[in-house]
C-alpha atoms as a PDB file:
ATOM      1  CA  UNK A   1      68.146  52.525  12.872  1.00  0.00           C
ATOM      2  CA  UNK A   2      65.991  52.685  15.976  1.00  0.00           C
ATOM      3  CA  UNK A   3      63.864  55.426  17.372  1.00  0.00           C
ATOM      4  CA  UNK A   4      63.917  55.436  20.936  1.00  0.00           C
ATOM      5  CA  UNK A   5      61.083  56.379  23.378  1.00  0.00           C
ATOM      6  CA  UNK A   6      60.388  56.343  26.558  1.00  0.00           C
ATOM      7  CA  UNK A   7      58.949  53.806  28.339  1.00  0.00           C
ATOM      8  CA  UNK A   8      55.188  53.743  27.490  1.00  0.00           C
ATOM      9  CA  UNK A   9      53.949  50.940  30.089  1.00  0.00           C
ATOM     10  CA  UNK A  10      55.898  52.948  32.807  1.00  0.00           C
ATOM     11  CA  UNK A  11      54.143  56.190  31.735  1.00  0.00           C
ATOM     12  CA  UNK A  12      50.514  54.913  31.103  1.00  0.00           C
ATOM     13  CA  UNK A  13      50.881  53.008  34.782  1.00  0.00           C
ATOM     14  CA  UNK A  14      51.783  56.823  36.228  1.00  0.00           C
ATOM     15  CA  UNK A  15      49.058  57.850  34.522  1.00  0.00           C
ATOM     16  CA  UNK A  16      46.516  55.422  36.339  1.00  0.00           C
ATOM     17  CA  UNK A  17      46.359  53.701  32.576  1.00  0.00           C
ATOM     18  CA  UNK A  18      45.971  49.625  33.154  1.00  0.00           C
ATOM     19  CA  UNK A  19      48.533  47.976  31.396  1.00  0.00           C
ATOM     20  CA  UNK A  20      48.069  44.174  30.142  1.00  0.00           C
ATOM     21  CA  UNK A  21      50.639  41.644  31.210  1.00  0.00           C
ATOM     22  CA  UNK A  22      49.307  39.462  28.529  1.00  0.00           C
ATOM     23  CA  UNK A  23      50.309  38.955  24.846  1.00  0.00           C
ATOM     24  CA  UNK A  24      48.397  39.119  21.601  1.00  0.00           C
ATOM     25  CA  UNK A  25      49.679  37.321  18.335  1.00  0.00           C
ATOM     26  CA  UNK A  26      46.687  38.791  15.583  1.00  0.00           C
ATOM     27  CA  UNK A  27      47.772  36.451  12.615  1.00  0.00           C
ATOM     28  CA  UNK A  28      46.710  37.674   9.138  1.00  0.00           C
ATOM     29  CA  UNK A  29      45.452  34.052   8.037  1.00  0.00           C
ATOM     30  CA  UNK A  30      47.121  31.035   5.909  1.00  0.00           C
ATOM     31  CA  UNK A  31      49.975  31.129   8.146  1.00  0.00           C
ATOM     32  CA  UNK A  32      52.872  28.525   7.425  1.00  0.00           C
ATOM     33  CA  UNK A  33      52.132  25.175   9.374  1.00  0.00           C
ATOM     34  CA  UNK A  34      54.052  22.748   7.264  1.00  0.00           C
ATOM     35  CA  UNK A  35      58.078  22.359   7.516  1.00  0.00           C
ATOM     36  CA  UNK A  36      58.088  20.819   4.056  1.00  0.00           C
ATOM     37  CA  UNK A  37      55.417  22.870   2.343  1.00  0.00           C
ATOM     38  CA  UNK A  38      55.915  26.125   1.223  1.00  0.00           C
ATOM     39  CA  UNK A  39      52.744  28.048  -0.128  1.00  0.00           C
ATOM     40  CA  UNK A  40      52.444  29.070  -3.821  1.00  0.00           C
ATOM     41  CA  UNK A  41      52.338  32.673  -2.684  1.00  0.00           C
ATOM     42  CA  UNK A  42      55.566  32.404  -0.856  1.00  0.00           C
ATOM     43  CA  UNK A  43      57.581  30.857  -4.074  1.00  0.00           C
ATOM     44  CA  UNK A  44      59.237  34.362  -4.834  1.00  0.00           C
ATOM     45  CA  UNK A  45      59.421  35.686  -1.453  1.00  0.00           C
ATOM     46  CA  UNK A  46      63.282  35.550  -0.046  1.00  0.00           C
ATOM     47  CA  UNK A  47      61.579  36.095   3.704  1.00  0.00           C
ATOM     48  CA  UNK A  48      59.817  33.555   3.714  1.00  0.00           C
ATOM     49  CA  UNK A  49      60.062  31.013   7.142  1.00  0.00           C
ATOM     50  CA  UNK A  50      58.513  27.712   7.008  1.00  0.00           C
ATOM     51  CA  UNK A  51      55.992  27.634  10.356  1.00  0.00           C
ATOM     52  CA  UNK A  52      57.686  31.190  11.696  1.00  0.00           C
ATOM     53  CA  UNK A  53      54.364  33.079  13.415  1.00  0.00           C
ATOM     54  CA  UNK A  54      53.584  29.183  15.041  1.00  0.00           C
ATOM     55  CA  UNK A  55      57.246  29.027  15.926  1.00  0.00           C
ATOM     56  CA  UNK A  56      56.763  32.881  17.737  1.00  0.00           C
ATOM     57  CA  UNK A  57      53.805  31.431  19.286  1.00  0.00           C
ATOM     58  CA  UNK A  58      55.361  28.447  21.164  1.00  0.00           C
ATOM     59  CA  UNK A  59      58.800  30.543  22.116  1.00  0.00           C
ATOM     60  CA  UNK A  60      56.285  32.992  23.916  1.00  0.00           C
ATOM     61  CA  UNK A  61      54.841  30.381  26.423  1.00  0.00           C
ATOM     62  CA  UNK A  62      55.744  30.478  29.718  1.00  0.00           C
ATOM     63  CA  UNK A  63      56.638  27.225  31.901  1.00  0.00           C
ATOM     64  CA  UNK A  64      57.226  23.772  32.403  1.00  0.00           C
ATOM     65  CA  UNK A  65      55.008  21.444  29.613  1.00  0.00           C
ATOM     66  CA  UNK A  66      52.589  24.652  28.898  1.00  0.00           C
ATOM     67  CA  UNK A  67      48.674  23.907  28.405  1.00  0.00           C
ATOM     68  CA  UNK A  68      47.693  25.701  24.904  1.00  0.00           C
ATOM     69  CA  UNK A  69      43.965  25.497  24.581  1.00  0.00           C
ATOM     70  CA  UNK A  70      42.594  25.911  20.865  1.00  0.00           C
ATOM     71  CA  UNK A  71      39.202  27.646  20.621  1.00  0.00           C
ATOM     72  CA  UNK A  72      37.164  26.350  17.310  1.00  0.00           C
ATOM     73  CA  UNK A  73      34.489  29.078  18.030  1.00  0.00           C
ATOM     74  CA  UNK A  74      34.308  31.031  14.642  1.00  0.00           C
ATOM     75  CA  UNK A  75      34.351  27.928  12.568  1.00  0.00           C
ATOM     76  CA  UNK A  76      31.546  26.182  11.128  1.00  0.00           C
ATOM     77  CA  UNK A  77      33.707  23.106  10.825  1.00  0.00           C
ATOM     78  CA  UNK A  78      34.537  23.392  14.540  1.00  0.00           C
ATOM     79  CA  UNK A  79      36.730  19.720  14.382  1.00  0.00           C
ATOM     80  CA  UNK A  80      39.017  19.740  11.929  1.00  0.00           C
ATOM     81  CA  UNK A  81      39.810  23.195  12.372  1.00  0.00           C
ATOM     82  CA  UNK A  82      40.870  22.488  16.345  1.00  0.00           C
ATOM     83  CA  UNK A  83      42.728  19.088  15.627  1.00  0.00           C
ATOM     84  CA  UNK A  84      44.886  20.517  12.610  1.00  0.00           C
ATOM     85  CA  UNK A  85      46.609  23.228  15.591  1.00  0.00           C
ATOM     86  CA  UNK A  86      46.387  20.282  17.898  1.00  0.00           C
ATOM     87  CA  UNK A  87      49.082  18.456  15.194  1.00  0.00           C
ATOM     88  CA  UNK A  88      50.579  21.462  14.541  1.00  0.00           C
ATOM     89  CA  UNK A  89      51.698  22.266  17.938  1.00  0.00           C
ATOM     90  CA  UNK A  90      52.439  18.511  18.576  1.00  0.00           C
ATOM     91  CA  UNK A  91      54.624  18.640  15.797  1.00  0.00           C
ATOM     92  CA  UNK A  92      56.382  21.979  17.384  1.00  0.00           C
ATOM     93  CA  UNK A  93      56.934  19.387  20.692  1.00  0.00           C
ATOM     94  CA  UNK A  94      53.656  21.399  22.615  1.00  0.00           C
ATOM     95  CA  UNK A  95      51.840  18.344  23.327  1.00  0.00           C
ATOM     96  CA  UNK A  96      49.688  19.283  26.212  1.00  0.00           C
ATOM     97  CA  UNK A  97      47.061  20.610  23.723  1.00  0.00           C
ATOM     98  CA  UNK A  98      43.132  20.807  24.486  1.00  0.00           C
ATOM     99  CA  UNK A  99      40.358  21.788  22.583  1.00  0.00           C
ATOM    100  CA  UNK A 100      37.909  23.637  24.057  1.00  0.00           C
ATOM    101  CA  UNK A 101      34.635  23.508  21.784  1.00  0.00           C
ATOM    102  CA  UNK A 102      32.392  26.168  22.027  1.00  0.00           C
ATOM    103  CA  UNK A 103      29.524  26.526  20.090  1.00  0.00           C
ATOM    104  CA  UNK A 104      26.779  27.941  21.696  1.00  0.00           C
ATOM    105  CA  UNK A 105      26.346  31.081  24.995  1.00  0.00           C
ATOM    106  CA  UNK A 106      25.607  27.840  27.182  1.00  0.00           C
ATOM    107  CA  UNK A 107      28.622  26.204  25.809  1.00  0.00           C
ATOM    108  CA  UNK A 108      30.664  29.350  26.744  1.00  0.00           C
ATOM    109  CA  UNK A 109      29.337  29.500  30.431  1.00  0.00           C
ATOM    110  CA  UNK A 110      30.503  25.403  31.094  1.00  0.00           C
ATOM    111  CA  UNK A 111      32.721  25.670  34.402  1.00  0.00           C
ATOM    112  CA  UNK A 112      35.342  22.537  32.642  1.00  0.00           C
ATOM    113  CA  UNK A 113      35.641  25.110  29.974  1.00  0.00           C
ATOM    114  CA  UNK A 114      36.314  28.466  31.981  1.00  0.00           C
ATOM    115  CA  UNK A 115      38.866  26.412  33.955  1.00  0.00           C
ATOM    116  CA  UNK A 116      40.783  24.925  31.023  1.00  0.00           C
ATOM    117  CA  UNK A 117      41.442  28.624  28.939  1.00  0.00           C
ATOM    118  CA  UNK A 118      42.521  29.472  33.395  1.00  0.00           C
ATOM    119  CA  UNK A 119      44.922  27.478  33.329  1.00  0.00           C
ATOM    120  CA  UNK A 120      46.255  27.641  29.394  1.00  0.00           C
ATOM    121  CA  UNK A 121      49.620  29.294  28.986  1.00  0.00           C
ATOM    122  CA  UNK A 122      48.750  29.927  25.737  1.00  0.00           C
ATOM    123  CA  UNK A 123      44.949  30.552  23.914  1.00  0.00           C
ATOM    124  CA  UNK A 124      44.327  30.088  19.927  1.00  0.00           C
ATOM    125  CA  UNK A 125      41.366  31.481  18.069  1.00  0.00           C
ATOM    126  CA  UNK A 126      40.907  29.388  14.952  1.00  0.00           C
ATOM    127  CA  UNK A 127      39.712  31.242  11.453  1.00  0.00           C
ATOM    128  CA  UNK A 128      36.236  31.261  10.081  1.00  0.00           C
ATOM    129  CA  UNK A 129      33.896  33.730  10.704  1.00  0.00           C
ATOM    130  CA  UNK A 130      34.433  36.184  13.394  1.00  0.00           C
ATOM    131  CA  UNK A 131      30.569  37.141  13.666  1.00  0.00           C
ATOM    132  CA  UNK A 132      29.984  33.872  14.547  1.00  0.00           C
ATOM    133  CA  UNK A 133      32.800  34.213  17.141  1.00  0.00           C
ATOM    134  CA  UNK A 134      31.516  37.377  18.863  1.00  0.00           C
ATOM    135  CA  UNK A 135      28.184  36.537  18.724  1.00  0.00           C
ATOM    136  CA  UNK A 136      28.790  33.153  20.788  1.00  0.00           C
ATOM    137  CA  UNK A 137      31.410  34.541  23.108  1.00  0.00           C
ATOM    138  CA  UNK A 138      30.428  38.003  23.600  1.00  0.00           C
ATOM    139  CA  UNK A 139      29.869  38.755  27.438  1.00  0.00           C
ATOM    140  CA  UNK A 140      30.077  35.264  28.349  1.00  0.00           C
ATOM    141  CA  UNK A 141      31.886  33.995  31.469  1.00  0.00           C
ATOM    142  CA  UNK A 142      34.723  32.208  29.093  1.00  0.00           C
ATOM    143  CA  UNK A 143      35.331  35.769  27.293  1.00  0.00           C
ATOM    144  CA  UNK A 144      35.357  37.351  30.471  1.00  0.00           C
ATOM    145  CA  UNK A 145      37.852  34.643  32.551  1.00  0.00           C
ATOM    146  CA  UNK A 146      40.108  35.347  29.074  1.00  0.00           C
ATOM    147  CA  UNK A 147      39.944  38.790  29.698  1.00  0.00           C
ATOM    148  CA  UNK A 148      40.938  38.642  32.921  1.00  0.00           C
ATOM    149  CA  UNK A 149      43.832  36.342  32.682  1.00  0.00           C
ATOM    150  CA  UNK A 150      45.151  38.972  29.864  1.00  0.00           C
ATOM    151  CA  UNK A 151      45.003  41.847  32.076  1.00  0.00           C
ATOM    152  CA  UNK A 152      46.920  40.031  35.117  1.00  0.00           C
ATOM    153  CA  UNK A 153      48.671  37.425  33.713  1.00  0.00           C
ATOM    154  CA  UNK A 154      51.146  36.461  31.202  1.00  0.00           C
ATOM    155  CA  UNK A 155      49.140  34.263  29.008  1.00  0.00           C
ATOM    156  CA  UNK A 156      49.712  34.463  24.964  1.00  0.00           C
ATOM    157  CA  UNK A 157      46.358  34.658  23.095  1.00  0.00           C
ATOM    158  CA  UNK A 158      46.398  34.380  19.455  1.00  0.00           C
ATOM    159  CA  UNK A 159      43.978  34.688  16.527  1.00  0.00           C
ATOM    160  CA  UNK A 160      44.402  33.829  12.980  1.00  0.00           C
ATOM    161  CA  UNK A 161      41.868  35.153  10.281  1.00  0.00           C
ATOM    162  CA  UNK A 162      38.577  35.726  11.793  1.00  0.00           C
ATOM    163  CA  UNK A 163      40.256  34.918  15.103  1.00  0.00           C
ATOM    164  CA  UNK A 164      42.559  38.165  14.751  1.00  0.00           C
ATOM    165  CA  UNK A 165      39.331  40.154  13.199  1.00  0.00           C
ATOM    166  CA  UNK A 166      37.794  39.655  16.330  1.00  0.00           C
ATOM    167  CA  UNK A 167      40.797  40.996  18.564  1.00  0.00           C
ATOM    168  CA  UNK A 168      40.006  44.275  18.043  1.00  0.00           C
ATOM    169  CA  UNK A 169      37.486  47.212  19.814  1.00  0.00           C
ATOM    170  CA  UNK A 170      35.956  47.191  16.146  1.00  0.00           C
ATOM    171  CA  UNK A 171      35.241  44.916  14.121  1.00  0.00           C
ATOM    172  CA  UNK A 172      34.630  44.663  10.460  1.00  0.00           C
ATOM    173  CA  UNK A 173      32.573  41.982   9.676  1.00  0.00           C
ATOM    174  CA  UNK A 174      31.396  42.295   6.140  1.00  0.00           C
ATOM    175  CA  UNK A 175      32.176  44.464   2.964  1.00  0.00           C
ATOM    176  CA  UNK A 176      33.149  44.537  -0.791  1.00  0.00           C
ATOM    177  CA  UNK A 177      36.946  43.052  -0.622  1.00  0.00           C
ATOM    178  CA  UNK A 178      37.520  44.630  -3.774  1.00  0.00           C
ATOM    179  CA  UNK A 179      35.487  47.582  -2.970  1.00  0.00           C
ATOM    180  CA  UNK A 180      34.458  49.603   0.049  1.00  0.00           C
ATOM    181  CA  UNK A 181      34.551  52.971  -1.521  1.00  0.00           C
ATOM    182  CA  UNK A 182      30.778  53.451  -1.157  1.00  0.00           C
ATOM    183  CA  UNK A 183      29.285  54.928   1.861  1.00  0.00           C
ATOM    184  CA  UNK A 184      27.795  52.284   3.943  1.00  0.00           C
ATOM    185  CA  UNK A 185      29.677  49.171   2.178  1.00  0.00           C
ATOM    186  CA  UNK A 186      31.310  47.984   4.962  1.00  0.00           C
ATOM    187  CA  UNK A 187      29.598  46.740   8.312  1.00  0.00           C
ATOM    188  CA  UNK A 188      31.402  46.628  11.267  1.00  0.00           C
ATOM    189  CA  UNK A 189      30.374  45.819  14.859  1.00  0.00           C
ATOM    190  CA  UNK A 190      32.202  45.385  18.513  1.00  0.00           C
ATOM    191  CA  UNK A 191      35.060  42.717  18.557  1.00  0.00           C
ATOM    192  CA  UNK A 192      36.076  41.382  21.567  1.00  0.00           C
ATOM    193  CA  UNK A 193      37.986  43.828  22.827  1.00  0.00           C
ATOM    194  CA  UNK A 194      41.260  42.857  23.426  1.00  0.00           C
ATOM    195  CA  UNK A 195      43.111  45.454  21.210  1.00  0.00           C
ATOM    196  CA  UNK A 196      42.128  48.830  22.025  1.00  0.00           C
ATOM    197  CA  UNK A 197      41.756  51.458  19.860  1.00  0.00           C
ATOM    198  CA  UNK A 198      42.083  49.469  16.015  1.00  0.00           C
ATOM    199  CA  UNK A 199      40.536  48.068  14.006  1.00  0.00           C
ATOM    200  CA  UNK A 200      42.089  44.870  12.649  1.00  0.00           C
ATOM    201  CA  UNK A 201      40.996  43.224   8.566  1.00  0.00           C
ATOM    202  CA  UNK A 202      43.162  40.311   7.688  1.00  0.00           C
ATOM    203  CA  UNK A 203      44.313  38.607   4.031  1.00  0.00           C
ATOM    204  CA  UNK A 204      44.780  42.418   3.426  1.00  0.00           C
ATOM    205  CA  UNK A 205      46.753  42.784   0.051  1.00  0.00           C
ATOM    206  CA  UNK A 206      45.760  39.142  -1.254  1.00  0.00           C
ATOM    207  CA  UNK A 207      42.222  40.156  -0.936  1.00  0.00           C
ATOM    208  CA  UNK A 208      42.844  44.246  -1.503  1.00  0.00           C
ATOM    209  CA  UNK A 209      41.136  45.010   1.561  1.00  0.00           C
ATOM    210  CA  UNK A 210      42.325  48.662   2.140  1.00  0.00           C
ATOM    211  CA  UNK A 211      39.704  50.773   0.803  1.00  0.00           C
ATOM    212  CA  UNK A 212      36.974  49.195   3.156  1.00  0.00           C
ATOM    213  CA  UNK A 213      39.967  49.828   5.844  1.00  0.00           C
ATOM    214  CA  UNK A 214      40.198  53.432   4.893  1.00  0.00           C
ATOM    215  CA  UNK A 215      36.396  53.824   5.294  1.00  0.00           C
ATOM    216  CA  UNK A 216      36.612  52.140   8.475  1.00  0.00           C
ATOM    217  CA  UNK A 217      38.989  54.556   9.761  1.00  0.00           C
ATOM    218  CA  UNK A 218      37.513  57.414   8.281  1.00  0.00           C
ATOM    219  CA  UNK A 219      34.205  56.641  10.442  1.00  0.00           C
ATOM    220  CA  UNK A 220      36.004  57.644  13.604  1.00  0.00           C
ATOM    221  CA  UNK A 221      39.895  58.637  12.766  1.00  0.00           C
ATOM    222  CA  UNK A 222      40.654  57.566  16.910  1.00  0.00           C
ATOM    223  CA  UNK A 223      40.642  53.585  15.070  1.00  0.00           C
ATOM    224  CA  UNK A 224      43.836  53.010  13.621  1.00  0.00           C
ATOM    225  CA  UNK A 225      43.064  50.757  11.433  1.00  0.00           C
ATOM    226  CA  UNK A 226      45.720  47.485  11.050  1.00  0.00           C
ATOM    227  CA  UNK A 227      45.794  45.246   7.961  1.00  0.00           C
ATOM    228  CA  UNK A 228      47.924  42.008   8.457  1.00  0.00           C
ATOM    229  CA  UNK A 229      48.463  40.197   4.816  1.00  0.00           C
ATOM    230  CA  UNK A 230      48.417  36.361   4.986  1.00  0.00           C
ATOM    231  CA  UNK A 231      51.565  34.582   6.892  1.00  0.00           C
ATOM    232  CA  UNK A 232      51.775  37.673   8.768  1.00  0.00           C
ATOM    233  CA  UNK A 233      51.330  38.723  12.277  1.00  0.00           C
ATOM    234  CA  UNK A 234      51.584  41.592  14.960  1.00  0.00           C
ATOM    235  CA  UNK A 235      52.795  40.544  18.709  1.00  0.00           C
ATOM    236  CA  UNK A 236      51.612  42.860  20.619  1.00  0.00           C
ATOM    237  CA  UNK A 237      52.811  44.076  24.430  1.00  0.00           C
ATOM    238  CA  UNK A 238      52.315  46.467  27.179  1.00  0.00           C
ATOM    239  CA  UNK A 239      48.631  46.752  24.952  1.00  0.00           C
ATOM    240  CA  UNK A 240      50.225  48.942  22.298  1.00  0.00           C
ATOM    241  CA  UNK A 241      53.595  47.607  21.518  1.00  0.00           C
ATOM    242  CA  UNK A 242      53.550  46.127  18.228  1.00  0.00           C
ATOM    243  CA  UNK A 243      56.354  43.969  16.199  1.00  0.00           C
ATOM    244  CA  UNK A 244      55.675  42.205  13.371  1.00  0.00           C
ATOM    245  CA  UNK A 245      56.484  38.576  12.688  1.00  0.00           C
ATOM    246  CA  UNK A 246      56.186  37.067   9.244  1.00  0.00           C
ATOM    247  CA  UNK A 247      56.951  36.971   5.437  1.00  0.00           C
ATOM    248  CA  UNK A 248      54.435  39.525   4.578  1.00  0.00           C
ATOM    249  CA  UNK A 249      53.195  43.051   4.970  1.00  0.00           C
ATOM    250  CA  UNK A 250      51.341  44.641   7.679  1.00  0.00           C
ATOM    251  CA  UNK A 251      49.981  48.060   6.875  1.00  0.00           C
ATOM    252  CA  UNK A 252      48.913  50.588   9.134  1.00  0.00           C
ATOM    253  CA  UNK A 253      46.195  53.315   8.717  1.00  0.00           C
ATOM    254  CA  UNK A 254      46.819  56.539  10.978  1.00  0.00           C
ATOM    255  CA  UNK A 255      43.718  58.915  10.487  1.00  0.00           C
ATOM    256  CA  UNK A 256      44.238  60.918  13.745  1.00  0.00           C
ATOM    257  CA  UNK A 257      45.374  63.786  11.679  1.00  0.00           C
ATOM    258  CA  UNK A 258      42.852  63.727   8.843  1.00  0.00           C
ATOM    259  CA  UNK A 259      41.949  67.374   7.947  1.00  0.00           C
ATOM    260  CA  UNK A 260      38.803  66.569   6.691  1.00  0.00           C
ATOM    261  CA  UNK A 261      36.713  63.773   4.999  1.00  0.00           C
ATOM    262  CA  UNK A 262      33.150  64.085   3.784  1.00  0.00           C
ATOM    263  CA  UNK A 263      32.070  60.660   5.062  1.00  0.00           C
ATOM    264  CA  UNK A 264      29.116  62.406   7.349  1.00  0.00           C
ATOM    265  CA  UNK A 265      27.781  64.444   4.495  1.00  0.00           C
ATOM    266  CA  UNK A 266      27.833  61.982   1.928  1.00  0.00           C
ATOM    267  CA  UNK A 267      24.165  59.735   1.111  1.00  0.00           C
ATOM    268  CA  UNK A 268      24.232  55.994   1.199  1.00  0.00           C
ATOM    269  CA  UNK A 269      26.359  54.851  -2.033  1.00  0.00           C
ATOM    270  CA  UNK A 270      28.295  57.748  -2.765  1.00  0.00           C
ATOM    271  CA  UNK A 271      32.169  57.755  -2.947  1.00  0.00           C
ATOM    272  CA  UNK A 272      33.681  59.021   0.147  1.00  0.00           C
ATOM    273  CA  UNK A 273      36.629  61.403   0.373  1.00  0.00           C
ATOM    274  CA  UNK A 274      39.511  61.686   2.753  1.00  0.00           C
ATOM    275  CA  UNK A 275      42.505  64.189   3.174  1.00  0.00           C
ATOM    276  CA  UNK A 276      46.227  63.692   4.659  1.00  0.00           C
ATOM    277  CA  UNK A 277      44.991  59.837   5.897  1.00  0.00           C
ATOM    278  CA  UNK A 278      48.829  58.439   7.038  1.00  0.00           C
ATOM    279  CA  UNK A 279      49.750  54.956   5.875  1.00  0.00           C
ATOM    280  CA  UNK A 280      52.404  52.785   7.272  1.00  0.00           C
ATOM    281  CA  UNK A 281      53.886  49.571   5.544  1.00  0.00           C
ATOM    282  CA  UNK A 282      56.239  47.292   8.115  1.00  0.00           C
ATOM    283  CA  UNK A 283      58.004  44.010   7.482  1.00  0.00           C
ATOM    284  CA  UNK A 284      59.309  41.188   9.567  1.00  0.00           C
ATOM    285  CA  UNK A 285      60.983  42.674  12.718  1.00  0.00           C
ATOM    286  CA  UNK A 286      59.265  46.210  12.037  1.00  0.00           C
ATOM    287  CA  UNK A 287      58.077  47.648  15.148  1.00  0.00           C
ATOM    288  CA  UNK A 288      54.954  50.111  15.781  1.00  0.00           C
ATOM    289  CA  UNK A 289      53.455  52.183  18.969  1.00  0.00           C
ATOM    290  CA  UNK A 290      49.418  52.344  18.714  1.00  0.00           C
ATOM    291  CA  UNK A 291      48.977  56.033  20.005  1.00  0.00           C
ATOM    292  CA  UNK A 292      46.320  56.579  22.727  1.00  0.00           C
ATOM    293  CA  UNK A 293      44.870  60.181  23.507  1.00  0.00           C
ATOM    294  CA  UNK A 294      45.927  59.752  26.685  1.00  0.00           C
ATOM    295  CA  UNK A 295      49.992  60.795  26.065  1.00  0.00           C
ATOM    296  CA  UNK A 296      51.684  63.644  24.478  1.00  0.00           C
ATOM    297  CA  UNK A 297      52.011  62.970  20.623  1.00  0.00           C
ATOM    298  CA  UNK A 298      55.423  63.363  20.292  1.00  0.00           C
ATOM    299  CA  UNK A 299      55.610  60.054  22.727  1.00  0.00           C
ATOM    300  CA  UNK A 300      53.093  57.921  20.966  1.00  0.00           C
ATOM    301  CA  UNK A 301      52.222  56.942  17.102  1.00  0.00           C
ATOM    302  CA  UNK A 302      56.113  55.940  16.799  1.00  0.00           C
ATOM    303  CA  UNK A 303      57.485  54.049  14.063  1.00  0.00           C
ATOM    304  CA  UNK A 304      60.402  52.255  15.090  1.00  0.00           C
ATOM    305  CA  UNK A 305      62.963  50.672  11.832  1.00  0.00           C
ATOM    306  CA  UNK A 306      65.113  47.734  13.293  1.00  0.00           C
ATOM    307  CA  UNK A 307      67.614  46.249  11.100  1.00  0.00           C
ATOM    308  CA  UNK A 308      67.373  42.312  10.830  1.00  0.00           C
END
């Protein structure tokens, strides 16, 4: 069954909202990029699809022999992190592949660089640590040309691990996997941007990330907060459209209508507390509607079930 809505580009454009032409692929990390390896976590898992997210990724770019540039930024191993897409994608027949290795703020403001991720059909953020990536791109001329090309352009730009982390408006950056229900265990900073709105913590269930998530959301309930598990992804459109793509889980944390949490009045290291937090668990094909203040609520925050 589908839940049908009106047209939410078409709306936020009346409403003087910009609307990005561009397309997000947030990948939860440890995404399939073998055909004849299958991942030990994936043995029991019926959904699985050898290389499907990658697969998503090259069906989404646009023209004749498209550039895809690979951005190594948030790795400490820059390298071998860049040239294992670069095989990857060859392998997927995308063989106009460049890497474009940034690893300092002058590195980021190198004309030969802005002009390759110009040109690129299609943009990936490696993993590693998405500090790191923030730190280096953060205001730069490269983050901004990417920007701009997402806003006006049909361009794909993809993140896995760290590289999704960093999508976001917030960013969490460090905090107890197994923990988080302590005030103040969880650090979070400004991501790049791209995603309005979320928040975005990957290897969710593997590494039982929601509690940190919840706290996350319960610091300002206007974050929805997204956790992608690993081989898992969310496409996202129009800004807000979501549709997940993968043999996983993506869950969704909705705290707009929290009646209360005592997150404000709580000391440093005490338990926090929230009440009627909303939860949301899709699979593969599962589509999602981040809500904005900007619309009525009965038009956004819609959950949409598609049959396969």
């Amino acid at each position: 069954m589908t839940v049908k809505t009106k047209s939410s580009a078409k709306k936020r454009e009346k409403l003087g909202l910009p609307v990005p032409k561009g397309i997000l692929l947030a990948i939860g990390g440890k995404e399939s990029k073998n055909e004849e390896e299958r991942p030990e976590s994936q043995d029991e898992n019926k959904s699985f699809i050898s290389e499907q997210i990658l697969k998503r990724f090259v069906k989404e770019l646009k023209g004749k022999n498209p550039l895809v540039v690979v951005i190594p930024a948030a790795s400490s191993e820059p390298e071998p992190s860049a040239k294992e897409y670069v095989r990857v994608f060859d392998e997927l027949g995308i063989t106009n592949v460049k890497i474009v290795d940034v690893r300092t703020r002058d590195d980021a403001k190198d004309p030969e660089k802005i002009e390759l991720v110009g040109k690129a059909a299609g943009i990936m953020f490696t993993g590693g640590d998405q500090l790191r990536l923030t730190a280096i791109l953060g205001g730069s001329p490269l983050l901004e040309r990417i920007k701009q090309r997402y806003m006006n352009e049909r361009v794909i730009i993809a993140g896995t691990s760290a590289g999704a982390s960093a999508m976001s408006t917030n960013m969490i950056y460090k905090g107890k996997a197994q923990g988080g229900m302590l005030k103040d265990q969880v650090s979070a900073t400004a991501g790049l941007d791209l995603l309005k709105n979320v928040a975005i913590d990957t290897h969710f269930i593997d590494r039982g990330r929601i509690i940190r998530m919840a706290q996350t959301v319960a610091q300002n309930p206007g974050c929805i907060g997204i956790g992608l598990e690993e081989d898992t992804a969310i496409l996202v459109k129009d800004g807000r459209e979501i549709e997940v793509v993968g043999s996983g889980l993506v869950t969704i944390l909705d705290g707009m209508d929290i009646s209360s949490t005592n997150i404000y009045d709580i000391k440093e290291g005490e338990p926090f507390t929230i009440y009627d937090l909303k939860m949301h668990l899709l699979g593969d094909s599962q589509t999602y509607t981040i809500p904005t203040f900007n619309e009525d609520k009965s038009n956004g925050r819609v959950l949409n079930e598609t049959n396969k």
